[in-house]
N, C-alpha and C. Protein backbone atom coordinates (compact mmCIF):
# COMPACT_ATOMS: atom_id res chain seq x y z
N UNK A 1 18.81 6.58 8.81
CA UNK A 1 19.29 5.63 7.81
C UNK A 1 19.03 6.19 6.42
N UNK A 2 20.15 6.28 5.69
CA UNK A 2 19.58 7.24 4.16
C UNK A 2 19.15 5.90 3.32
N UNK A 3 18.68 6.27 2.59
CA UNK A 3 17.10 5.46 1.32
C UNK A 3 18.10 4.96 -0.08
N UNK A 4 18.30 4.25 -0.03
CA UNK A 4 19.46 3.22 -1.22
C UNK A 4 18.30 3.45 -2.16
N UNK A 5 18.69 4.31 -3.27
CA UNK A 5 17.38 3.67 -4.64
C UNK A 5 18.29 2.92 -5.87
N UNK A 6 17.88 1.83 -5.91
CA UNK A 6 18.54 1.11 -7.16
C UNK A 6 18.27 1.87 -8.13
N UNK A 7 19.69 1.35 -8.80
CA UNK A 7 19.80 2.23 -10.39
C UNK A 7 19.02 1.81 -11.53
N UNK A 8 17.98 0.49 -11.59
CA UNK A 8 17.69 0.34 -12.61
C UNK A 8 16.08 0.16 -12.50
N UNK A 9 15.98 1.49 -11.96
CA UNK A 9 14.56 1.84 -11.88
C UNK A 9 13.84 2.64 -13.04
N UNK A 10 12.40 2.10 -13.46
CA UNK A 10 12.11 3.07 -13.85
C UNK A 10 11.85 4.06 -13.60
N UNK A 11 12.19 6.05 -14.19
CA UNK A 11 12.32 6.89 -13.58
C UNK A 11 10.74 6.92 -12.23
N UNK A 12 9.77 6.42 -13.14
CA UNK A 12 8.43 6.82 -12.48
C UNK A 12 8.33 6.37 -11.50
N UNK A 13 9.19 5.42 -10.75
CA UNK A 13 8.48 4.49 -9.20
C UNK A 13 9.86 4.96 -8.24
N UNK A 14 10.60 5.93 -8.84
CA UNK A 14 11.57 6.32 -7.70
C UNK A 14 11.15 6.86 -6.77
N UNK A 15 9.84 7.69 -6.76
CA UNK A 15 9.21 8.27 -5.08
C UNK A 15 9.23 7.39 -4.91
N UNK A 16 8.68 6.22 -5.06
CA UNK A 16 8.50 5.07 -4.37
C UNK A 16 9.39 4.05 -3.82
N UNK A 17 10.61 4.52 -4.16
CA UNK A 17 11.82 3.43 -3.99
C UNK A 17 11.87 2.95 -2.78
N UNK A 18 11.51 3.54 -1.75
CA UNK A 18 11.86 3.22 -0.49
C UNK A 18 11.35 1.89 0.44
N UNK A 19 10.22 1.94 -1.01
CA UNK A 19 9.22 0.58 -0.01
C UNK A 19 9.75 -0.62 -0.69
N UNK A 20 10.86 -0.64 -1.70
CA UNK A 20 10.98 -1.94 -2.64
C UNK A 20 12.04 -2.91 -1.26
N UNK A 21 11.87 -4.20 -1.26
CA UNK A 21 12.17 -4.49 -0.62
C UNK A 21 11.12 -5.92 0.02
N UNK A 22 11.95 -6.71 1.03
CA UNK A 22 10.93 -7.45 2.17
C UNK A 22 11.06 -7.06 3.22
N UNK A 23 10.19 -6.70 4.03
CA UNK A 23 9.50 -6.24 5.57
C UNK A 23 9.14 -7.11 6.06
N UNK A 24 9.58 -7.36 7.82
CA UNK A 24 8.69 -7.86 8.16
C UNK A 24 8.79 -7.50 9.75
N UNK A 25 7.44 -7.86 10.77
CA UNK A 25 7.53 -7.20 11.95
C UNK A 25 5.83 -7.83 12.69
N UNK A 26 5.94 -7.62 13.48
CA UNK A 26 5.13 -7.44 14.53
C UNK A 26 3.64 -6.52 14.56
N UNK A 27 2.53 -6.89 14.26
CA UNK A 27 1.27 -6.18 14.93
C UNK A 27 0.50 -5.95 15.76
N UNK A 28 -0.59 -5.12 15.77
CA UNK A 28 -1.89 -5.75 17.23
C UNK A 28 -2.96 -4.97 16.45
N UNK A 29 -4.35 -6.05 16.31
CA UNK A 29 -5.48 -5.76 15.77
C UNK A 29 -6.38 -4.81 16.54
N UNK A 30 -6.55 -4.01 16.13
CA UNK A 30 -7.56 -2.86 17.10
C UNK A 30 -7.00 -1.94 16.39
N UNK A 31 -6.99 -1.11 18.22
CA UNK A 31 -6.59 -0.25 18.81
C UNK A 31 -5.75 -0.04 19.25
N UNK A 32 -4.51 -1.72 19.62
CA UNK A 32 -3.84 -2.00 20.39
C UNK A 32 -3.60 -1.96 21.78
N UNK A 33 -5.19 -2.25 22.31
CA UNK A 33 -5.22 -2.99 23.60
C UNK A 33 -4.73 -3.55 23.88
N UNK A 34 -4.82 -3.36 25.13
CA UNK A 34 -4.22 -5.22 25.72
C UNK A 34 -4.82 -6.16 25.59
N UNK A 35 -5.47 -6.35 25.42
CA UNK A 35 -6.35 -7.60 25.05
C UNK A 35 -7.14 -7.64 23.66
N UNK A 36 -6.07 -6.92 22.72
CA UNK A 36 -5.90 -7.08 21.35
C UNK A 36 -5.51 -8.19 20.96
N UNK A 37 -5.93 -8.54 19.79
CA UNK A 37 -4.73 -9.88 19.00
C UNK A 37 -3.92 -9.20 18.38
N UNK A 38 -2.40 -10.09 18.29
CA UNK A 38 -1.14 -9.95 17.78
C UNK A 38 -0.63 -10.90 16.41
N UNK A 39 0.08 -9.99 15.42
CA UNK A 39 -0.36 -10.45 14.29
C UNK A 39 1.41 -10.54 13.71
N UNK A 40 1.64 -11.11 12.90
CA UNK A 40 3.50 -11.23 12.20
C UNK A 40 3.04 -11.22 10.86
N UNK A 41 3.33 -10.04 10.20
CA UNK A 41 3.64 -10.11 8.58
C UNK A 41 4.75 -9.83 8.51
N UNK A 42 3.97 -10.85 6.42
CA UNK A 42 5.49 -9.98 5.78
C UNK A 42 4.87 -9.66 4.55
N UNK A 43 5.79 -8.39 3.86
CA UNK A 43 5.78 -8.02 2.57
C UNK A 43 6.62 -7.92 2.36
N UNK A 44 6.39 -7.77 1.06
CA UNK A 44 7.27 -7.38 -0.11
C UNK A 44 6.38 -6.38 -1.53
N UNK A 45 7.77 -5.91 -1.43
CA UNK A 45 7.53 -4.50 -2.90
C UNK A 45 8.56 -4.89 -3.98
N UNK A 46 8.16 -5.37 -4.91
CA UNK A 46 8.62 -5.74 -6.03
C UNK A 46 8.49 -4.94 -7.49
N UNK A 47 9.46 -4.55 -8.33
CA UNK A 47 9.64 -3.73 -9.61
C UNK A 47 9.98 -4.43 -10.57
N UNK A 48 9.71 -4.98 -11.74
CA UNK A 48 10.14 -5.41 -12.72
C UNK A 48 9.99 -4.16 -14.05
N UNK A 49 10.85 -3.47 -14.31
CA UNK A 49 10.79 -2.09 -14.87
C UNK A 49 9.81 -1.65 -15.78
N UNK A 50 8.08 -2.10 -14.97
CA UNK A 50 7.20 -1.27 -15.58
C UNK A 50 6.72 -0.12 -14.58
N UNK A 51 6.23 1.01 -15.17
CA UNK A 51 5.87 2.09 -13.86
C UNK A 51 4.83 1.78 -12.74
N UNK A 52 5.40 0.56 -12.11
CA UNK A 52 4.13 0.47 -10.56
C UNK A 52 5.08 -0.39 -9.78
N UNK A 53 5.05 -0.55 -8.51
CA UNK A 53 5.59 -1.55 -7.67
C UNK A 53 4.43 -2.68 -7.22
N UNK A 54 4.88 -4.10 -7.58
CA UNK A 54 4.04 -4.89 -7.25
C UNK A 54 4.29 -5.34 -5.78
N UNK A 55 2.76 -5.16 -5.06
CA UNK A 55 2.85 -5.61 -3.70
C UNK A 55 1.95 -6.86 -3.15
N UNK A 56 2.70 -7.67 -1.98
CA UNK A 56 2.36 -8.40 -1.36
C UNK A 56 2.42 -8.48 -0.04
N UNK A 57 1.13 -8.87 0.74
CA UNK A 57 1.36 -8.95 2.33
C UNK A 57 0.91 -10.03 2.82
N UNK A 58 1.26 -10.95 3.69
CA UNK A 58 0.31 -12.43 4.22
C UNK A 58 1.17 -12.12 5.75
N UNK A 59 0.13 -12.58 6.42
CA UNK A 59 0.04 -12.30 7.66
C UNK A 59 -0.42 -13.71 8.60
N UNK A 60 -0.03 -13.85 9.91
CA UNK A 60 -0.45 -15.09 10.56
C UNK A 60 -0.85 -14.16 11.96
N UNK A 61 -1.31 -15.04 12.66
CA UNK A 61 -1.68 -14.64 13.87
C UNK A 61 -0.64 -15.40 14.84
N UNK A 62 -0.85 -14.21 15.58
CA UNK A 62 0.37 -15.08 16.73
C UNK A 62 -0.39 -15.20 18.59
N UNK A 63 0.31 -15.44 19.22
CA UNK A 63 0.21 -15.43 20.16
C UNK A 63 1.03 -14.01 21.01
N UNK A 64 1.10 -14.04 22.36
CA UNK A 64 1.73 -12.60 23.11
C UNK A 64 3.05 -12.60 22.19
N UNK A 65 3.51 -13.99 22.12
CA UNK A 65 5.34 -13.90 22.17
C UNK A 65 5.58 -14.06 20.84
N UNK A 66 4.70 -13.67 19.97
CA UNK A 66 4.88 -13.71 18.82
C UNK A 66 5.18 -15.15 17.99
N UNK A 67 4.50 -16.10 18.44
CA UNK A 67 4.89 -17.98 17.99
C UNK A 67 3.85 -17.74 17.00
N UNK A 68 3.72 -18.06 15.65
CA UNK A 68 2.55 -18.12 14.61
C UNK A 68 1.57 -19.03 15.53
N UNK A 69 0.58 -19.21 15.38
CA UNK A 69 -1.35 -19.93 15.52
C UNK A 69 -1.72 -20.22 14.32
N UNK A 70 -1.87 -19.58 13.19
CA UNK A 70 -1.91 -19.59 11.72
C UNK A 70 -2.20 -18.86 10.83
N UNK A 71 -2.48 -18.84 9.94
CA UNK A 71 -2.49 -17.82 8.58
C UNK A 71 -3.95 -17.00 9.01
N UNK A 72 -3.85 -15.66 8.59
CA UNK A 72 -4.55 -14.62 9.16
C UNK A 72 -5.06 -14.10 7.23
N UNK A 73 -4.18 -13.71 6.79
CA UNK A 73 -5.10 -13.34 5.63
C UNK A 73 -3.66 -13.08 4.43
N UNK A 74 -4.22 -12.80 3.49
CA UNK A 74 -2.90 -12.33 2.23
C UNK A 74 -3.45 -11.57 1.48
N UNK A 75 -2.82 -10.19 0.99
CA UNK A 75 -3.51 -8.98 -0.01
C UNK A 75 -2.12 -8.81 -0.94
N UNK A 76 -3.00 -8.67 -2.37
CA UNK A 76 -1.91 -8.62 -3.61
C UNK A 76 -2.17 -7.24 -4.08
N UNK A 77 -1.39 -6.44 -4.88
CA UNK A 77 -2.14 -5.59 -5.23
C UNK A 77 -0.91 -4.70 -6.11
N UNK A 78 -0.74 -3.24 -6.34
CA UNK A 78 -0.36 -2.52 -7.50
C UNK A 78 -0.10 -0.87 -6.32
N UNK A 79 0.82 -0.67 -6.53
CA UNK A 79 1.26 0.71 -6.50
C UNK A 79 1.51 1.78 -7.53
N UNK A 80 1.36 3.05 -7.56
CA UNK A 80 2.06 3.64 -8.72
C UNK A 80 1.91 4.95 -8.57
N UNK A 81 2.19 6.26 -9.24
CA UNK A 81 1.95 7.46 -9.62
C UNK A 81 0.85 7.84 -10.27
N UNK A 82 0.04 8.48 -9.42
CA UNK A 82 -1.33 9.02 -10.25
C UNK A 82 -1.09 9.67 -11.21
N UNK A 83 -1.15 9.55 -12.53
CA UNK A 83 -1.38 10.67 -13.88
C UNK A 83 -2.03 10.32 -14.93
N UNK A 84 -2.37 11.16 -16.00
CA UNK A 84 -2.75 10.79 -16.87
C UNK A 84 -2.69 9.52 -17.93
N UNK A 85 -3.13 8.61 -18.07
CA UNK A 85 -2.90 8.11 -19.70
C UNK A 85 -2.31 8.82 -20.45
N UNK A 86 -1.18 8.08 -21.45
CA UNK A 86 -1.14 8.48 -22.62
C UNK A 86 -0.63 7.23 -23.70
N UNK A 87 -0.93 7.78 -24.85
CA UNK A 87 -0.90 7.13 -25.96
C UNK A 87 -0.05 5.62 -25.64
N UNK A 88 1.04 6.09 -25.22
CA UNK A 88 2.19 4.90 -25.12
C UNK A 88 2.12 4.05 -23.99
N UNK A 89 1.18 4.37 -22.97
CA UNK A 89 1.04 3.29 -22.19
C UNK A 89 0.52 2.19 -22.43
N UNK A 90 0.65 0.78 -21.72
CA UNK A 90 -0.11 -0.20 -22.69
C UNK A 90 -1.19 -0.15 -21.61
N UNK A 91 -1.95 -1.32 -22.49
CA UNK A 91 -3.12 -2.11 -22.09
C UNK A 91 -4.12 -1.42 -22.90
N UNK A 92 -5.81 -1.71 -22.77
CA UNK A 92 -5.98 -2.93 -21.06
C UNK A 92 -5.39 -4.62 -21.85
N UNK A 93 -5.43 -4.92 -20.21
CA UNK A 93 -4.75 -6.26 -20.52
C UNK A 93 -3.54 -6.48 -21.61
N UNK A 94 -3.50 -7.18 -21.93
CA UNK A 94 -1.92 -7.58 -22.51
C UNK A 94 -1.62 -6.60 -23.68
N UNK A 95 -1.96 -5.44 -24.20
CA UNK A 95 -1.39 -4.73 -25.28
C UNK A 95 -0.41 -3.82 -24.36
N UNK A 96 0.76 -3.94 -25.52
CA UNK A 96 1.91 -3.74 -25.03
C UNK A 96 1.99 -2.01 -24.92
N UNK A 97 3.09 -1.92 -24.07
CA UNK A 97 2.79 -0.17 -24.24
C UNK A 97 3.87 0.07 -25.18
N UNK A 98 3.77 1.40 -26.17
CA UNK A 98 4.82 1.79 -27.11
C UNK A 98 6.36 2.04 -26.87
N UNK A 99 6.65 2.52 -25.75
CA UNK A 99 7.26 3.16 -25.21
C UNK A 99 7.57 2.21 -23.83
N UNK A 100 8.86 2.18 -23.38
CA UNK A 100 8.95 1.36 -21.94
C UNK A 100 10.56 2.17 -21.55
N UNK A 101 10.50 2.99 -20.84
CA UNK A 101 9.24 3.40 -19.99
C UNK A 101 8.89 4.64 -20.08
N UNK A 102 7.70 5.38 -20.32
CA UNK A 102 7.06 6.03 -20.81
C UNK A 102 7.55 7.61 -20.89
N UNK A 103 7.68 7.71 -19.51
CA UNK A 103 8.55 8.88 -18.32
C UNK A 103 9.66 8.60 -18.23
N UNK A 104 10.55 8.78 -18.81
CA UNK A 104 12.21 8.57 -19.04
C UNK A 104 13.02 8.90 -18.46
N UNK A 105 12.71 10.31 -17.63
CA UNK A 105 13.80 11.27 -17.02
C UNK A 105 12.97 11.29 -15.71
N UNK A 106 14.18 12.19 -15.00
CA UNK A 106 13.80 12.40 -13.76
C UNK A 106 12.71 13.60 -13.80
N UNK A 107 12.78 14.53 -14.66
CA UNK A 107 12.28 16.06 -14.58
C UNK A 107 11.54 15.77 -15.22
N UNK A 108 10.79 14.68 -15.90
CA UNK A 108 8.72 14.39 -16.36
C UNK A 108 8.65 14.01 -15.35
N UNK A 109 9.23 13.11 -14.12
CA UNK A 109 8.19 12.92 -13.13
C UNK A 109 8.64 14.04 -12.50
N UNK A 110 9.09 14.85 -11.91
CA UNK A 110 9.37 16.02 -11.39
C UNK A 110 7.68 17.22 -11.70
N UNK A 111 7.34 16.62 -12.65
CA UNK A 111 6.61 17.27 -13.55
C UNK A 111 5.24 17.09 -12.90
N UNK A 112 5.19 15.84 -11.90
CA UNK A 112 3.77 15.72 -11.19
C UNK A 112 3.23 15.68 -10.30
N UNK A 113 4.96 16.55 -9.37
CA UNK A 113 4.61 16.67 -8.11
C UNK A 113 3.27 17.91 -8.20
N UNK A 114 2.60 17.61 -6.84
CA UNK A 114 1.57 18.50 -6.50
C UNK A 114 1.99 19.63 -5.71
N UNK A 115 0.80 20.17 -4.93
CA UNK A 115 0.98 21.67 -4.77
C UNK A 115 1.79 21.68 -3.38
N UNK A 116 1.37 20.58 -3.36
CA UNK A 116 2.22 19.86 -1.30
C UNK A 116 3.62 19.30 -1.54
N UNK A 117 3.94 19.60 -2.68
CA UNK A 117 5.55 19.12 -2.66
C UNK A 117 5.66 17.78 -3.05
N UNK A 118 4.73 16.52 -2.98
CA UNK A 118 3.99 15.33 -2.87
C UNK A 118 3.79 14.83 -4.04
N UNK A 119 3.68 13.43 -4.40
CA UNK A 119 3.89 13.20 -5.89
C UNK A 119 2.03 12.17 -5.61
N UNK A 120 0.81 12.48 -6.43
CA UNK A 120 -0.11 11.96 -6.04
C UNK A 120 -0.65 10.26 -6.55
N UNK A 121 -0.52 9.07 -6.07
CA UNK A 121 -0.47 7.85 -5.90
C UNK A 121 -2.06 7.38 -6.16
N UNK A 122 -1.86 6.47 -6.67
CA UNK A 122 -3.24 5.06 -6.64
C UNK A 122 -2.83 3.53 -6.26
N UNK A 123 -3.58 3.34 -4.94
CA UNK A 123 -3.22 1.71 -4.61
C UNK A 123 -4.02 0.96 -5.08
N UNK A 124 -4.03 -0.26 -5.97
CA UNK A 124 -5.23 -1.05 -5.78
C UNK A 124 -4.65 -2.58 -5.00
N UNK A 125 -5.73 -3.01 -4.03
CA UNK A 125 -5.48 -3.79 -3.15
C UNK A 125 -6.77 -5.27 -3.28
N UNK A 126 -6.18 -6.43 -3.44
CA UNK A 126 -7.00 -7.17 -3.23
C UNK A 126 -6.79 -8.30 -2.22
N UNK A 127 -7.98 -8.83 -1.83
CA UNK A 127 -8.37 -9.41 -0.80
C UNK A 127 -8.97 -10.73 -0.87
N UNK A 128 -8.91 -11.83 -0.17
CA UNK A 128 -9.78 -13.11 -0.45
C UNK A 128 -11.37 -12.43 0.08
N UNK A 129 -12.06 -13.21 -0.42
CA UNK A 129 -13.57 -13.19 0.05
C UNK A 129 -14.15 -12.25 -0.97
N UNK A 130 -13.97 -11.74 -1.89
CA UNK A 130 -14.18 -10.65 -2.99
C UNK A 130 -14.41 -9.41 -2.75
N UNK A 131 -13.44 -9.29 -2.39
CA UNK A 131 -13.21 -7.50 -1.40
C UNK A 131 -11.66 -7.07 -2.52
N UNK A 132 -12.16 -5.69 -2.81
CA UNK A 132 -10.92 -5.24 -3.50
C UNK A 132 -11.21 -3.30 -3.27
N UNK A 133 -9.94 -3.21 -2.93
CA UNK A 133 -9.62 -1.17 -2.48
C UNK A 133 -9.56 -0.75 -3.60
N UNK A 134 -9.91 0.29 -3.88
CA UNK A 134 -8.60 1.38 -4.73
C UNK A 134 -9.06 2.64 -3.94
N UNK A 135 -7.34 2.77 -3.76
CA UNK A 135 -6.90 4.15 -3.08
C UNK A 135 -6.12 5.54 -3.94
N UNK A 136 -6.79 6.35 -3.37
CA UNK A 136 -5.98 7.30 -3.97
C UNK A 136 -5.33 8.16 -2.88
N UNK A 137 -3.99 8.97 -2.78
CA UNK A 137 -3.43 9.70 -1.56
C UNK A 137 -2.41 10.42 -2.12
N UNK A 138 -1.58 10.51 -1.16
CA UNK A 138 -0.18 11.12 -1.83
C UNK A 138 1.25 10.53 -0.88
N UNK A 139 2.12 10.70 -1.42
CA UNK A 139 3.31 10.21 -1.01
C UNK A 139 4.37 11.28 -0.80
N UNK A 140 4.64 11.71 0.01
CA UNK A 140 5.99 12.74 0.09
C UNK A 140 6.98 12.45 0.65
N UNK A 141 8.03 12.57 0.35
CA UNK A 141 9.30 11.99 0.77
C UNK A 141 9.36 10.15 1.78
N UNK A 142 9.34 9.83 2.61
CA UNK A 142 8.86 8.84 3.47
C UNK A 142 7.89 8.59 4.06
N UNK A 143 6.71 8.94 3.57
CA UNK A 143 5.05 9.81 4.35
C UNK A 143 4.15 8.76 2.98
N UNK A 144 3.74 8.25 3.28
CA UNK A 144 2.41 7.81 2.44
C UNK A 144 1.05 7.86 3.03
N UNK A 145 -0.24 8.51 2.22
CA UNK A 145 -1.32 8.99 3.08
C UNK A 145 -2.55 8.71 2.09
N UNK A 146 -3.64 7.44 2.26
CA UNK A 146 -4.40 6.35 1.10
C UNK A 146 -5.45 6.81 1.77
N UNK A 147 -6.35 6.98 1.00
CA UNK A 147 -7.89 6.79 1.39
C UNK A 147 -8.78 6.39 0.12
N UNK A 148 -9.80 5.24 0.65
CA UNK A 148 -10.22 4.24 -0.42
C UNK A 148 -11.44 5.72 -1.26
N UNK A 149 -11.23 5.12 -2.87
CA UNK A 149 -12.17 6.31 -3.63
C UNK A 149 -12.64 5.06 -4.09
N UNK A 150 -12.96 3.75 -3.82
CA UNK A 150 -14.01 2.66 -3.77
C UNK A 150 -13.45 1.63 -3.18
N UNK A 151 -14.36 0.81 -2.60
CA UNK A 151 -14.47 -0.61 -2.07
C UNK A 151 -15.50 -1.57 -2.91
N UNK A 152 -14.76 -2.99 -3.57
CA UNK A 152 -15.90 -3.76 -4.11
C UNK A 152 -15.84 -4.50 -3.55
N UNK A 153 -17.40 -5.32 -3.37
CA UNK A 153 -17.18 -6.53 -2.60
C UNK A 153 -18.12 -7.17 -3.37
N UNK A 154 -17.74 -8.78 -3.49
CA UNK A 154 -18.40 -10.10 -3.91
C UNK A 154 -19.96 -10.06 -3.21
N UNK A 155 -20.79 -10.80 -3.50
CA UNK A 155 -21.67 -11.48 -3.06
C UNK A 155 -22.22 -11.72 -1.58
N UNK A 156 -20.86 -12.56 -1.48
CA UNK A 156 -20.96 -13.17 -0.18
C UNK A 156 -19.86 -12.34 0.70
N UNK A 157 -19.22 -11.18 0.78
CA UNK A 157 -18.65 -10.87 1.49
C UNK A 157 -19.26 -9.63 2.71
N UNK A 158 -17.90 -9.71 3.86
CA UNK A 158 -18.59 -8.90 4.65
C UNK A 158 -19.00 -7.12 4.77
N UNK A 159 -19.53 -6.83 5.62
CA UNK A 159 -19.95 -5.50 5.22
C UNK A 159 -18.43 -4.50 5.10
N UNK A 160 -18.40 -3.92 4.50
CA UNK A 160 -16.79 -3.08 4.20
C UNK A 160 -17.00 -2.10 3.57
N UNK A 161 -16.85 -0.72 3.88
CA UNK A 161 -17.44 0.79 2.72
C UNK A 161 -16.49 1.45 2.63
N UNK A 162 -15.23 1.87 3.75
CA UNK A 162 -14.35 2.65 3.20
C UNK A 162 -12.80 1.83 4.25
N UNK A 163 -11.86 3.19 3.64
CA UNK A 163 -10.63 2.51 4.59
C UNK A 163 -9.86 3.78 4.40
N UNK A 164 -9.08 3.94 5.13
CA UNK A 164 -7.62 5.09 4.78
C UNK A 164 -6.71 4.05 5.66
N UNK A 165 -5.49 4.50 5.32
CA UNK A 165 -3.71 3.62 5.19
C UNK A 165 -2.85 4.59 5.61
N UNK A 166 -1.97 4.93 6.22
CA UNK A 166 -0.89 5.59 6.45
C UNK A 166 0.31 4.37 6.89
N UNK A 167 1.86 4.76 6.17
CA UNK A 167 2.67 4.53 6.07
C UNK A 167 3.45 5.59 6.48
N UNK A 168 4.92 5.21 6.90
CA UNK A 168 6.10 5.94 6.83
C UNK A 168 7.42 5.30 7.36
N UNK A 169 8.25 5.62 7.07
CA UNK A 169 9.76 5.12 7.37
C UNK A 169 10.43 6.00 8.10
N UNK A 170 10.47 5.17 9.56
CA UNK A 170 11.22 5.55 11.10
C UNK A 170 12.14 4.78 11.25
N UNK A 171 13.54 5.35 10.93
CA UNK A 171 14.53 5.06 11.41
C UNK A 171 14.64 3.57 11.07
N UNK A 172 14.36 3.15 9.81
CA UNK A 172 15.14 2.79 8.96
C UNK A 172 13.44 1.22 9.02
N UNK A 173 12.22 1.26 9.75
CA UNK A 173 11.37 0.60 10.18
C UNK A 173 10.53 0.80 8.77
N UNK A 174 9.30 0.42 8.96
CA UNK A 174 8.57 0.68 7.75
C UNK A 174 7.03 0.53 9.36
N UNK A 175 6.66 1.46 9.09
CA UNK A 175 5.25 1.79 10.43
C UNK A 175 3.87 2.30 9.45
N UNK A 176 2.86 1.27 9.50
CA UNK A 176 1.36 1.65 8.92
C UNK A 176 0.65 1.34 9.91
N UNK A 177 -0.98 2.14 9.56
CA UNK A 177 -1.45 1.80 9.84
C UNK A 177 -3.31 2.02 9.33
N UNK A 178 -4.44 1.04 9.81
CA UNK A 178 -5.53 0.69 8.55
C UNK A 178 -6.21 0.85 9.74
N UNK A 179 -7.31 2.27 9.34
CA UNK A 179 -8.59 2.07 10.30
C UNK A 179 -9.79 1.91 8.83
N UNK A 180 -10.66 1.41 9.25
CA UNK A 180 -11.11 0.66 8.29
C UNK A 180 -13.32 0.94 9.08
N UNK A 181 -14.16 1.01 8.03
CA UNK A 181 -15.24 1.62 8.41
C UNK A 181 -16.29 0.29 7.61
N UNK A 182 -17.38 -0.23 8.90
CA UNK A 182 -17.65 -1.14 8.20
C UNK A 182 -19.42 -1.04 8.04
N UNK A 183 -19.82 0.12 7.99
CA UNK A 183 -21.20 0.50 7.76
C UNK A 183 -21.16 2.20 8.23
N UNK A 184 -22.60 2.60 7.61
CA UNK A 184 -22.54 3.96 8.05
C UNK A 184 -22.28 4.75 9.50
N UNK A 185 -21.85 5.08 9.65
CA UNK A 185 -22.18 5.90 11.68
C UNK A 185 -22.97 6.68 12.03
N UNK A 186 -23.71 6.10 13.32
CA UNK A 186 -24.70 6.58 13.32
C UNK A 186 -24.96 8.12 13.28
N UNK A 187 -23.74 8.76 13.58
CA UNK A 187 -23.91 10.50 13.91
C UNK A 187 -23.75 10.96 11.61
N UNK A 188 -23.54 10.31 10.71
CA UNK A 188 -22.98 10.70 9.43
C UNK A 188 -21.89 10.89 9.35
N UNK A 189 -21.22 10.49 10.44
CA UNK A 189 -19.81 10.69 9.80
C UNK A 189 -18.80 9.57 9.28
N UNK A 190 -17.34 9.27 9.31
CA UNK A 190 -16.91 8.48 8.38
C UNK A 190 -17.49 7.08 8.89
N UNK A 191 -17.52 6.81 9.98
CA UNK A 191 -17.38 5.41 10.76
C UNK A 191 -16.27 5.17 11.03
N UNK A 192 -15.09 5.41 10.55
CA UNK A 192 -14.03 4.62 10.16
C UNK A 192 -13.43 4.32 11.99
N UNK A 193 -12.70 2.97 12.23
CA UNK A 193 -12.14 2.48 13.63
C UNK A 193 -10.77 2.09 13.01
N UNK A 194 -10.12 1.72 14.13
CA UNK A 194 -8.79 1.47 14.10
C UNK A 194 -8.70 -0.11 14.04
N UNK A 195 -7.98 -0.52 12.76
CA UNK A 195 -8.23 -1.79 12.40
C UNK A 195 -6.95 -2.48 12.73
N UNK A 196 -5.76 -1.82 12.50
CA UNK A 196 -4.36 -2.93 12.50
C UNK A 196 -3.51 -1.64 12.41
N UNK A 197 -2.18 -2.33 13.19
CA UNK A 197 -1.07 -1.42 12.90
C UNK A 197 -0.15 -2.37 12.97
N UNK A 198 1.24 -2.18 12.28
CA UNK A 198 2.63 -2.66 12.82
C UNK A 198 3.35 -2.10 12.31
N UNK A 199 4.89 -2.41 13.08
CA UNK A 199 6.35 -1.75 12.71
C UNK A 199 7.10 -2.77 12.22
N UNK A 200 7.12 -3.05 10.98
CA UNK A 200 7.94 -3.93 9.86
C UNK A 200 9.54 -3.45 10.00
N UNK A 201 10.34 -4.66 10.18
CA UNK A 201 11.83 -4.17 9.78
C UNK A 201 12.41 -4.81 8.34
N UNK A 202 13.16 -3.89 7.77
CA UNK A 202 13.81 -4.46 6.34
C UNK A 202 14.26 -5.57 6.67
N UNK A 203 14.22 -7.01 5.81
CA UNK A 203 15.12 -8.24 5.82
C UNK A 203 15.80 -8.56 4.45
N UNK A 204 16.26 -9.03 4.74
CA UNK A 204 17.34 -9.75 2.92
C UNK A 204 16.85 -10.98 2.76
């Protein structure tokens, strides 16, 4: 299935074009046992022509046959192109940026692919219970590849230290998946387990 990128993008979130859109599809929490739980989201990737795609996911739990049980969780959060600051970007908070949009052409972002062909990305992801990601990875053509460079958590939340994310687009699907590490392991290494996967289809 070839990748429709709307024309009135800003140049900077066109690697990213592919995820703009609503998804939605089918999961299983684990490992995907059989005697996993089964999960129905949906997202959405939204652009209003500043350089990031705004994202949303809420999720319910289902039963085998996929009938909702009820609301499972919801994460808001920010996509974009890793690079530098400069002068004309805005913020923090509401100062406007000089310039909209900053990266104009195709050949400045051309300008940041990496050594992998790959244009390099920051997610930040938040969570109820005062849990919030930021990821850094890279994105190449239909391939997205996150691993958390911090986890914060509230007070009262549960134990949570790292995470990595993989994405990609199969035949026209949208397929991730989150193993997620929730204390040290005992041998030093990541901890990280297999937390959730699903295969989202585009909807209108």
């Amino acid at each position: 299935m070839p990748i429709e990128i709307p024309t009135d993008l800003t140049p900077e979130i066109v690697p990213l074009s592919w995820l703009i859109g609503e998804w939605e599809g089918q999961g299983r929490l684990g490992a995907g046992e059989e005697d996993s739980g089964h999960f129905l989201q949906h997202v959405s990737f939204m652009h209003n022509g500043l350089p990031y795609l705004q994202y949303r996911a809420e999720s319910w739990l289902t039963d085998d046959d996929g009938t909702r049980l009820r609301p499972l969780t919801v994460e808001t959060g920010f996509w974009a192109l890793e690079r530098k600051q400069r002068e004309e970007d805005g913020g923090p908070g509401l100062v406007p940026a000089d310039i909209v949009p900053v990266l104009k052409s195709a050949d400045e972002v051309e300008a940041l692919r990496n050594k992998d062909g790959g244009f390099d990305i920051s997610v930040s992801i938040s969570h109820p219970g005062g849990i919030s990601e930021l990821y850094y990875g890279q994105i190449k053509g239909p391939q997205i590849q996150l691993s958390t460079d911090m986890v914060m958590r509230g007070s009262h939340s549960k134990e949570y230290t790292a995470a990595t994310r993989i994405f990609g687009l199969v035949d026209g699907n949208l397929l991730w998946r989150w193993d997620v590490a929730t204390g040290k392991a005992p041998d030093g290494g990541s901890g990280l387990e297999a937390h959730a996967s699903a295969i989202l289809h585009k909807v209108t």
